[in-house]
N, C-alpha and C. Protein backbone atom coordinates (compact mmCIF):
# COMPACT_ATOMS: atom_id res chain seq x y z
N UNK A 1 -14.14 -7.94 3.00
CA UNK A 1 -12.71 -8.17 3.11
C UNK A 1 -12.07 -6.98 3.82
N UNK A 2 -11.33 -6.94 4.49
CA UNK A 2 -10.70 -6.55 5.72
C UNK A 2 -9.47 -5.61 4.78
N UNK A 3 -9.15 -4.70 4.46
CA UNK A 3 -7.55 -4.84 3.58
C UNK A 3 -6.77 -4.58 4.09
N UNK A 4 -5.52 -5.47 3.97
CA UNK A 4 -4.35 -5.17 4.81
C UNK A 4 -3.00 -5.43 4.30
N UNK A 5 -2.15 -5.00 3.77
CA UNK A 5 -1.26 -5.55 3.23
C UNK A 5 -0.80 -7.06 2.39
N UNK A 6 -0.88 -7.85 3.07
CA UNK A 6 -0.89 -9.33 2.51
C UNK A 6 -1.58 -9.54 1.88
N UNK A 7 -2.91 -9.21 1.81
CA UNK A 7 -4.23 -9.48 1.19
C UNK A 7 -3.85 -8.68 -0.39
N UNK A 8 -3.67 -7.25 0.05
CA UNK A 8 -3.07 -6.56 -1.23
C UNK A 8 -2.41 -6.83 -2.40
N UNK A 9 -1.35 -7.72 -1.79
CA UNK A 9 0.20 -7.99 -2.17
C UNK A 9 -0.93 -9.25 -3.15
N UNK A 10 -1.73 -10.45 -2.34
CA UNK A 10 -2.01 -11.55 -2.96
C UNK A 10 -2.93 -10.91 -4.22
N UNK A 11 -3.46 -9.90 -4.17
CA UNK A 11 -4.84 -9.54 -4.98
C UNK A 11 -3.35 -8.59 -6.31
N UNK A 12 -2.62 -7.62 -5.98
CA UNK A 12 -1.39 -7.55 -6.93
C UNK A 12 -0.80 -8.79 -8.23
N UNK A 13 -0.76 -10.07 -7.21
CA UNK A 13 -0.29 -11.13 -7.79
C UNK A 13 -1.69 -11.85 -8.66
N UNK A 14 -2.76 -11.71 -8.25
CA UNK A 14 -3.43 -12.17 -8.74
C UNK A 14 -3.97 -11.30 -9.94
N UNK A 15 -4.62 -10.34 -10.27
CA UNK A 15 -4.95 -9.11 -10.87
C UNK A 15 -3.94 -8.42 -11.23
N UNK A 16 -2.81 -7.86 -10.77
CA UNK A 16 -1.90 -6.88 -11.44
C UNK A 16 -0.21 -8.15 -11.57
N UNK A 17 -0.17 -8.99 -12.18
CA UNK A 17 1.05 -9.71 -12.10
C UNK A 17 1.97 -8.85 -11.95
N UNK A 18 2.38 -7.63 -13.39
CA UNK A 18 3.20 -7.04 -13.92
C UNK A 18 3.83 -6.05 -12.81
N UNK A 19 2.50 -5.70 -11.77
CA UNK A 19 3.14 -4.87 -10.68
C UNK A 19 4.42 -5.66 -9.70
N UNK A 20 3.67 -6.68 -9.53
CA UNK A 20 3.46 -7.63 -8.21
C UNK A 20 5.48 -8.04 -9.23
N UNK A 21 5.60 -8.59 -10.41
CA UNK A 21 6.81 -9.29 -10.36
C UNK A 21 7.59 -7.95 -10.64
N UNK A 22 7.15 -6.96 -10.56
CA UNK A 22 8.18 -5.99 -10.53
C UNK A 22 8.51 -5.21 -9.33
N UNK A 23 7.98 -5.97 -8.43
CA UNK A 23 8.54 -5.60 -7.01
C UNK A 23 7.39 -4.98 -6.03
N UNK A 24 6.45 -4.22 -6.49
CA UNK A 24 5.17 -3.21 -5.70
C UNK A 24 5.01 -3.91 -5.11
N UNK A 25 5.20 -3.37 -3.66
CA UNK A 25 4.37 -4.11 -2.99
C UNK A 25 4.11 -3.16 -1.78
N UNK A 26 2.51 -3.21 -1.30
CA UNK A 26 1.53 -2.68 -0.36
C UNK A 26 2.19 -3.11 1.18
N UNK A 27 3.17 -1.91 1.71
CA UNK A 27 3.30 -2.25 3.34
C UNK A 27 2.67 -1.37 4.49
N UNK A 28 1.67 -0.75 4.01
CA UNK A 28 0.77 -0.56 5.15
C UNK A 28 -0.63 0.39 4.50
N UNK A 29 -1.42 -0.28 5.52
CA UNK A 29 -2.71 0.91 4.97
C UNK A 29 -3.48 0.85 6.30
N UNK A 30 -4.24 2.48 6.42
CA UNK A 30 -5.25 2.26 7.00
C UNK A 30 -6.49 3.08 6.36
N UNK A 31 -7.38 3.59 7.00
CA UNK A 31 -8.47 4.27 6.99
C UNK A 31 -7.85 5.75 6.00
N UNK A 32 -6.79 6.41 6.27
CA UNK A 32 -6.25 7.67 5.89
C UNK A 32 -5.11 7.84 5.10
N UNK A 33 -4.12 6.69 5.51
CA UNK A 33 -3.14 6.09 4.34
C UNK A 33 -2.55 5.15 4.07
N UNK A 34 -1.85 4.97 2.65
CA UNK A 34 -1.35 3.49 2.06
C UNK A 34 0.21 4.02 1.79
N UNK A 35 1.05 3.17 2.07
CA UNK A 35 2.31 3.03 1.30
C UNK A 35 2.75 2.25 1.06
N UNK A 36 3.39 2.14 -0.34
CA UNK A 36 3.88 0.80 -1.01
C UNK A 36 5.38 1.19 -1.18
N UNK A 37 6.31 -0.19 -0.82
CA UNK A 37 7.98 -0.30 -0.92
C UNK A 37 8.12 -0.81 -2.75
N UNK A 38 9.27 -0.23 -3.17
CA UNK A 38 9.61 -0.99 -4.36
C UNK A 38 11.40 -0.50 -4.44
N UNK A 39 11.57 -2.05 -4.44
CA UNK A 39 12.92 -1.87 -4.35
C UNK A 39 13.62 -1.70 -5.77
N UNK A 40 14.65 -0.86 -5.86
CA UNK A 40 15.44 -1.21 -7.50
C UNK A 40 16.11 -2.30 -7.57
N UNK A 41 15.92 -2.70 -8.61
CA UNK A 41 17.02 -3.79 -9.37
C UNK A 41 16.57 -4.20 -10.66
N UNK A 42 17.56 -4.67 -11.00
CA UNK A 42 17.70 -5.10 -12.46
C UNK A 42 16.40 -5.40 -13.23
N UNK A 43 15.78 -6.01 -12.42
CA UNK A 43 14.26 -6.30 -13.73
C UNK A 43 13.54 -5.19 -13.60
N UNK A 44 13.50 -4.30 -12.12
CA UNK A 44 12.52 -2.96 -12.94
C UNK A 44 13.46 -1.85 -13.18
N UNK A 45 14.38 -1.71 -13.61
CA UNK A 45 15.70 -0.53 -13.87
C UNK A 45 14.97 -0.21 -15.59
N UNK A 46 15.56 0.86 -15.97
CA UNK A 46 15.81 1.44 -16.93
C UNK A 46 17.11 1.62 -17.26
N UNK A 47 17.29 2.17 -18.37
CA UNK A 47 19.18 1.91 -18.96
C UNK A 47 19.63 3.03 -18.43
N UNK A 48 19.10 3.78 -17.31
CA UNK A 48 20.04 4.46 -16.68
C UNK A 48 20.31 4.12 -15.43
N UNK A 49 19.97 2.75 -15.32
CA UNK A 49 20.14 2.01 -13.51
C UNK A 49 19.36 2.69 -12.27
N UNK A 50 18.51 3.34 -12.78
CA UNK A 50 17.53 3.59 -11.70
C UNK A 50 15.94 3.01 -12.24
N UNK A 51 15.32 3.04 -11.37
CA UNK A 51 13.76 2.74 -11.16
C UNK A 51 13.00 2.90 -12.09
N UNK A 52 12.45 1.98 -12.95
CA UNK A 52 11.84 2.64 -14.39
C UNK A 52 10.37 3.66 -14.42
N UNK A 53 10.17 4.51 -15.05
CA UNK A 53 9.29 5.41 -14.45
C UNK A 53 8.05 4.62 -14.82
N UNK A 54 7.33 3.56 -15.27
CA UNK A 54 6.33 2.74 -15.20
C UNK A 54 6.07 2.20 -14.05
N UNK A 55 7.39 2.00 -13.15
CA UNK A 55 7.38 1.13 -11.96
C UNK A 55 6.73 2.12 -10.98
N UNK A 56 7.71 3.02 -10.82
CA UNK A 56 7.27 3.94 -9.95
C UNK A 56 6.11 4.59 -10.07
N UNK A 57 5.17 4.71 -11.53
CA UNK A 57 3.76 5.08 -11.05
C UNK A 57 2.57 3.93 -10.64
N UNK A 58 3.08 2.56 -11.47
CA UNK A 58 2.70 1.24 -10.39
C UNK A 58 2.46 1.30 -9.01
N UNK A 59 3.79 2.06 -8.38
CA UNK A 59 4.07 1.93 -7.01
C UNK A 59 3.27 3.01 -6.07
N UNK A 60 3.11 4.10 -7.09
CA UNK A 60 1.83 4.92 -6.50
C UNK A 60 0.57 5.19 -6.93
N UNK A 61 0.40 4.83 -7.97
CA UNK A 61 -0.99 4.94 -8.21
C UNK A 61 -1.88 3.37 -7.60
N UNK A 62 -0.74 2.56 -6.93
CA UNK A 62 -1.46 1.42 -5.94
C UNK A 62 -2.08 2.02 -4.09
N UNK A 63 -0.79 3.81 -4.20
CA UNK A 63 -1.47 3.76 -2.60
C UNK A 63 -2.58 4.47 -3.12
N UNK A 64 -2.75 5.43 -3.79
CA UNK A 64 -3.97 6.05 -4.15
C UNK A 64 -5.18 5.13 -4.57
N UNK A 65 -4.90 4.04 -4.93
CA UNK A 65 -6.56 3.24 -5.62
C UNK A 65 -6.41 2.40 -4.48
N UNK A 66 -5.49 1.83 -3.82
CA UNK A 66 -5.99 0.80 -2.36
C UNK A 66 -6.79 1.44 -1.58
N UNK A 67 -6.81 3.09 -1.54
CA UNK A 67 -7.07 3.83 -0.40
C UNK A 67 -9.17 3.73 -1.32
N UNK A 68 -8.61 4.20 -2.44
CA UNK A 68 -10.24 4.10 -3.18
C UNK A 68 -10.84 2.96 -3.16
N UNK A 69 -10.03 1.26 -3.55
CA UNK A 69 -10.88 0.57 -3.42
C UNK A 69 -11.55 0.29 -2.24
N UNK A 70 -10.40 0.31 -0.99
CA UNK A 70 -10.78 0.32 0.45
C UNK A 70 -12.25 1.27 0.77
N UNK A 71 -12.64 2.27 0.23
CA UNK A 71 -13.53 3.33 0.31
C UNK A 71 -14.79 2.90 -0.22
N UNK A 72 -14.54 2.40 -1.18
CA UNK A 72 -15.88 2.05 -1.93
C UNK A 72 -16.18 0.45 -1.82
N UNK A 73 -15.05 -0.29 -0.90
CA UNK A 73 -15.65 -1.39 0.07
C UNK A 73 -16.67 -1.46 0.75
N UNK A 74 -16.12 -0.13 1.54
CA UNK A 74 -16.64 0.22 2.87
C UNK A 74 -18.18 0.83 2.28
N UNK A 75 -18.49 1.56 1.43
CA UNK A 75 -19.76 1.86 1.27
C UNK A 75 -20.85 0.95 0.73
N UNK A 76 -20.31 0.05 0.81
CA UNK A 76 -21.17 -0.85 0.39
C UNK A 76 -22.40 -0.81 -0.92
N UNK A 77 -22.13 0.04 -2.02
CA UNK A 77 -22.77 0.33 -3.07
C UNK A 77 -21.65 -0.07 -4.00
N UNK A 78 -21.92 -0.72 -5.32
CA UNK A 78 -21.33 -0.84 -6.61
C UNK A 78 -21.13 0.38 -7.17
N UNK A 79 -19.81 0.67 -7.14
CA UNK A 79 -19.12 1.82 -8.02
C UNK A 79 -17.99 1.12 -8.63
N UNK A 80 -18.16 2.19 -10.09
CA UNK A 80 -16.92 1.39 -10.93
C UNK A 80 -15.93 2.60 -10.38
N UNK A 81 -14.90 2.44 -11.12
CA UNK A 81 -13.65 3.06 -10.51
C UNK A 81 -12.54 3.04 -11.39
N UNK A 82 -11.59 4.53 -12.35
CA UNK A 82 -10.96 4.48 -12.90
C UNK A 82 -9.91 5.55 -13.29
N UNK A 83 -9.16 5.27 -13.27
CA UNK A 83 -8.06 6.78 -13.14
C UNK A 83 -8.30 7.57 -14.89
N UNK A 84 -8.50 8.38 -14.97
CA UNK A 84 -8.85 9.16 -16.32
C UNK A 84 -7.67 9.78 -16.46
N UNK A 85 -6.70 10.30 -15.76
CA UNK A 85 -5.28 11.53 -15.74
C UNK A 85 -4.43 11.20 -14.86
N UNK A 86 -3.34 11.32 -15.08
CA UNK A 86 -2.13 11.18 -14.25
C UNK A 86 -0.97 11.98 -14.85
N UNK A 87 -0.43 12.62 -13.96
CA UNK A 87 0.57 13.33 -14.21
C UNK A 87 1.93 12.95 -12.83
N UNK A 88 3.13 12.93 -13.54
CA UNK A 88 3.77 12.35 -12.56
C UNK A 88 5.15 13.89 -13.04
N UNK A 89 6.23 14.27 -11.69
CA UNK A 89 6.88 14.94 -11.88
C UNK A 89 8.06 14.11 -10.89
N UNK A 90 9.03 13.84 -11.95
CA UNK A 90 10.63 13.16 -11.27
C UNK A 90 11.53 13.96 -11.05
N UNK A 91 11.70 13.83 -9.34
CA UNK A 91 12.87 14.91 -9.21
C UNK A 91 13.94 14.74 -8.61
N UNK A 92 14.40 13.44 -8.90
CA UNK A 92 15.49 12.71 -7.98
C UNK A 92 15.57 11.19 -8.93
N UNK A 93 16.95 10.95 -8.97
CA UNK A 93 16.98 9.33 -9.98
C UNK A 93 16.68 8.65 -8.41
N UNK A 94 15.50 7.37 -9.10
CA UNK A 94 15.76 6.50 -7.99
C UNK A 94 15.93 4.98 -8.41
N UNK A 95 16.66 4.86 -6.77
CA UNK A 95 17.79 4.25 -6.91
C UNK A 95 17.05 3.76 -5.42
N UNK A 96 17.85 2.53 -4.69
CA UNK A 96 17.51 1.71 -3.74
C UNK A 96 15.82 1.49 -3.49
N UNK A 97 15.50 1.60 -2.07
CA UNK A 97 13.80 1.02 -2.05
C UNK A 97 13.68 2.77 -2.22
N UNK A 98 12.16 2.53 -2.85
CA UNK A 98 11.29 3.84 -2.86
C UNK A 98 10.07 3.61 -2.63
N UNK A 99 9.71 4.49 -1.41
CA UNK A 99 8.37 4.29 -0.80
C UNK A 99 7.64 5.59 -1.16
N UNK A 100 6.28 4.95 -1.49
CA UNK A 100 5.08 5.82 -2.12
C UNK A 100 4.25 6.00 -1.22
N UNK A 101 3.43 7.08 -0.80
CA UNK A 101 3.01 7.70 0.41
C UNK A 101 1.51 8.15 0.00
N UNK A 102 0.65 7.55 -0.09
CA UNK A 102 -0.62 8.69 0.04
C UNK A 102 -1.41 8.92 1.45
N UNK A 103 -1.89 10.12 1.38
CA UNK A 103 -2.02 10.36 2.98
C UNK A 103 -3.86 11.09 2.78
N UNK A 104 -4.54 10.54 1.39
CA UNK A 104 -5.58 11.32 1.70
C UNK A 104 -6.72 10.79 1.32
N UNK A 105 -6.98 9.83 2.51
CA UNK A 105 -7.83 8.80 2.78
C UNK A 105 -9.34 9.05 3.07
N UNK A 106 -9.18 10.16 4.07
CA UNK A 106 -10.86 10.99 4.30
C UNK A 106 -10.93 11.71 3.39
N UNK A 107 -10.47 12.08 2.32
CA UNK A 107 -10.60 13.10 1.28
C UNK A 107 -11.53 11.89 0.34
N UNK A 108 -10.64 10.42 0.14
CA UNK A 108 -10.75 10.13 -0.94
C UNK A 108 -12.69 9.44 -0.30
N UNK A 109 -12.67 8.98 0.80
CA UNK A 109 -14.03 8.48 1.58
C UNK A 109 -15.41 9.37 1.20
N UNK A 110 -15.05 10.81 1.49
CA UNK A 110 -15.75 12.34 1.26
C UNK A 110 -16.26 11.90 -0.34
N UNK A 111 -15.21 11.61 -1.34
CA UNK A 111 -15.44 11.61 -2.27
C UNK A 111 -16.58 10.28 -2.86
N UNK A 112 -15.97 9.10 -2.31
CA UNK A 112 -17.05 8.23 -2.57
C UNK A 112 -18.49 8.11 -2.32
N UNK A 113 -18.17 9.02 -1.36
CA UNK A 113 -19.76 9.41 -0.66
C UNK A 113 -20.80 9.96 -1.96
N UNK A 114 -19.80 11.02 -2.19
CA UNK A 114 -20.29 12.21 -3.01
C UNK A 114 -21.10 11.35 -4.40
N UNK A 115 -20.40 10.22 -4.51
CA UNK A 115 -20.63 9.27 -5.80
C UNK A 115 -21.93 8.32 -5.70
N UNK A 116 -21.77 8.00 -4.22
CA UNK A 116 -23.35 7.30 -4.08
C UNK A 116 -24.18 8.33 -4.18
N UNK A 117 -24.19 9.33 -3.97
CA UNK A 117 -25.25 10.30 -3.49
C UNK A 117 -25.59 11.06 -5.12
N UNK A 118 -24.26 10.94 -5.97
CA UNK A 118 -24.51 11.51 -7.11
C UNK A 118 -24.82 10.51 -8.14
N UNK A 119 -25.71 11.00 -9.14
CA UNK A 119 -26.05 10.18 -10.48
C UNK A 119 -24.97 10.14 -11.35
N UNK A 120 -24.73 11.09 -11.83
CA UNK A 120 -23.54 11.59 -12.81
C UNK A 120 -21.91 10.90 -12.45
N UNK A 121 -21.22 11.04 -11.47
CA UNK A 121 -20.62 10.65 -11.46
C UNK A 121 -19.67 11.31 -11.00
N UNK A 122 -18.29 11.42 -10.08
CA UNK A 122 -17.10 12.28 -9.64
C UNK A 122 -15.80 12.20 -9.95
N UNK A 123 -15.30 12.97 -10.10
CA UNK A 123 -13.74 12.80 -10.51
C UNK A 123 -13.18 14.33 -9.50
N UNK A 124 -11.82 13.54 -9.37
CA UNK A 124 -11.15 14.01 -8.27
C UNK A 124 -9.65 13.98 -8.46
N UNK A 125 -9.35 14.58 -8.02
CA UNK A 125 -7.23 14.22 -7.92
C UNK A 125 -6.83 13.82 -6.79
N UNK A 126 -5.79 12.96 -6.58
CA UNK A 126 -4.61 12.79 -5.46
C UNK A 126 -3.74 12.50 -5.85
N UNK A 127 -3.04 12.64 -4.58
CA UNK A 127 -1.40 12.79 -5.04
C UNK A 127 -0.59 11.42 -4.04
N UNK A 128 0.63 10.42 -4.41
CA UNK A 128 1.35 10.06 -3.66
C UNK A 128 2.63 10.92 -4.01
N UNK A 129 3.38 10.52 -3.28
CA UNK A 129 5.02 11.22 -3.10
C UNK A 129 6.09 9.65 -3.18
N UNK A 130 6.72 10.03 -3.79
CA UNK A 130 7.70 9.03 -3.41
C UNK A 130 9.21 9.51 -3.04
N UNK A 131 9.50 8.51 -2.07
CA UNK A 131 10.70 9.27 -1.40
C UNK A 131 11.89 7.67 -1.44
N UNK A 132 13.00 8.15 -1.20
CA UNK A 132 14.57 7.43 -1.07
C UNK A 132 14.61 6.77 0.18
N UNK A 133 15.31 6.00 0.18
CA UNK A 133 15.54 5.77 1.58
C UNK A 133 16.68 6.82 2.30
N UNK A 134 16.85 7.79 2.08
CA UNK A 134 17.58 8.87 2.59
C UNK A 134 16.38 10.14 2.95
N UNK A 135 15.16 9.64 2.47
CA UNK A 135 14.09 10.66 3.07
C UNK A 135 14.11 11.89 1.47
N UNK A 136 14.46 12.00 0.76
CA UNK A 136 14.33 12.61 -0.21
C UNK A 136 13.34 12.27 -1.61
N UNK A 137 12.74 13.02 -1.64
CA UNK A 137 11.85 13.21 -2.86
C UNK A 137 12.19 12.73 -3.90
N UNK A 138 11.94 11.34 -4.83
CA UNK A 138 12.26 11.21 -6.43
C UNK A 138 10.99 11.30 -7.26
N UNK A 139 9.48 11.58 -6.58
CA UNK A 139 8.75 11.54 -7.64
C UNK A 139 7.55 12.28 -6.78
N UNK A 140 6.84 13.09 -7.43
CA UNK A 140 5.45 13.38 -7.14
C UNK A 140 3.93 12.79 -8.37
N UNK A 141 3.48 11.97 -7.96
CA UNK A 141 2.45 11.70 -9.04
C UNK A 141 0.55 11.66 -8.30
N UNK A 142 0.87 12.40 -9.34
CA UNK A 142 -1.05 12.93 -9.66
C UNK A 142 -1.85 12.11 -10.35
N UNK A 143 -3.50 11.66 -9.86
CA UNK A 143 -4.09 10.80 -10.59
C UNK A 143 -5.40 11.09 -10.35
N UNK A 144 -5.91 11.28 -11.50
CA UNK A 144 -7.47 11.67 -11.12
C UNK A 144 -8.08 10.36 -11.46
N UNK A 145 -8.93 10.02 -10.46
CA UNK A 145 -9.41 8.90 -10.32
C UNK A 145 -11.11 9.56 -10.55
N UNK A 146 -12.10 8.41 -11.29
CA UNK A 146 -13.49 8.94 -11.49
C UNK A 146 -14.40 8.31 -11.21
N UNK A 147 -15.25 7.72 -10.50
CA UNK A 147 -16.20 6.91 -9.76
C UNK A 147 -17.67 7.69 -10.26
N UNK A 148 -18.17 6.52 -10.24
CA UNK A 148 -19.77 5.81 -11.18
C UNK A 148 -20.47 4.85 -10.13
N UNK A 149 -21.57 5.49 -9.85
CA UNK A 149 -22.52 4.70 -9.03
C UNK A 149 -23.02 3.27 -10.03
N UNK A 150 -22.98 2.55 -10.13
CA UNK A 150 -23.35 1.72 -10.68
C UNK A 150 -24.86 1.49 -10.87
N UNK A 151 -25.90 1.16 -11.96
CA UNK A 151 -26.90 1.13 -12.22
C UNK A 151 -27.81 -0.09 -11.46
């Protein structure tokens, strides 16, 4: 499978409903990076009328694992795959669309490698950013993701 946005969005709806009706959605990926739009409104708000912070790590911990599942597509070996840690830091209420940015695609490739080649198993961190539509920062989130060659 090829991944490309649409495909994303359908595999969201199919596998992650909760993302998918709360707005996440995958508008671009390649080889190096993914970013996903999520707009505010009323069904994913919190009672302070911005972006509920569940949504927004939905919205990035999708460019960081599209970029992993995409990786461990491509290697063509069975690895499981699972975020163990996440740490997220909010530094801006958000409010209108907020786009989630990961940009570290040959990092995360390097890493899958490392997983076929290893018995034991790897764990790693990345980071997306999420930004305003005014170009400003409302969130930085961290996720260590841990990959298992499969038996």
């Amino acid at each position: 499978m090829k991944f490309t946005p649409k495909k994303l969005n359908l595999y969201l709806l199919k596998e992650l409903p909760s993302a998918y009706l709360a707005g996440v959605r995958v508008t671009q990926i390649d080889n190096q990076t993914c970013t996903v739009k999520v707009r505010h409104r009323w069904f994913n708000q919190n009672p302070f009328k911005s972006l509920y912070f569940a949504v927004q790590n939905m919205g990035a911990e999708m460019t960081t694992g599209a970029l992993v599942m995409q990786s461990v597509k491509e290697s063509g070996v069975g690895i499981s795959m699972l975020v163990l840690h996440q740490k997220s830091q909010f530094t801006k209420k958000a409010v209108g669309t907020i786009s989630f940015h990961c940009d570290q695609g040959h990092f995360i490739k390097e890493k899958v490698k490392e997983a076929v080649e290893c018995q034991e198993g790897v764990a790693f961190w990345v980071q997306s950013k999420g930004v305003d539509e005014a170009g400003d920062t409302v969130g930085i989130y961290d996720f260590e993701w841990t990959l298992k060659k499969r038996q």
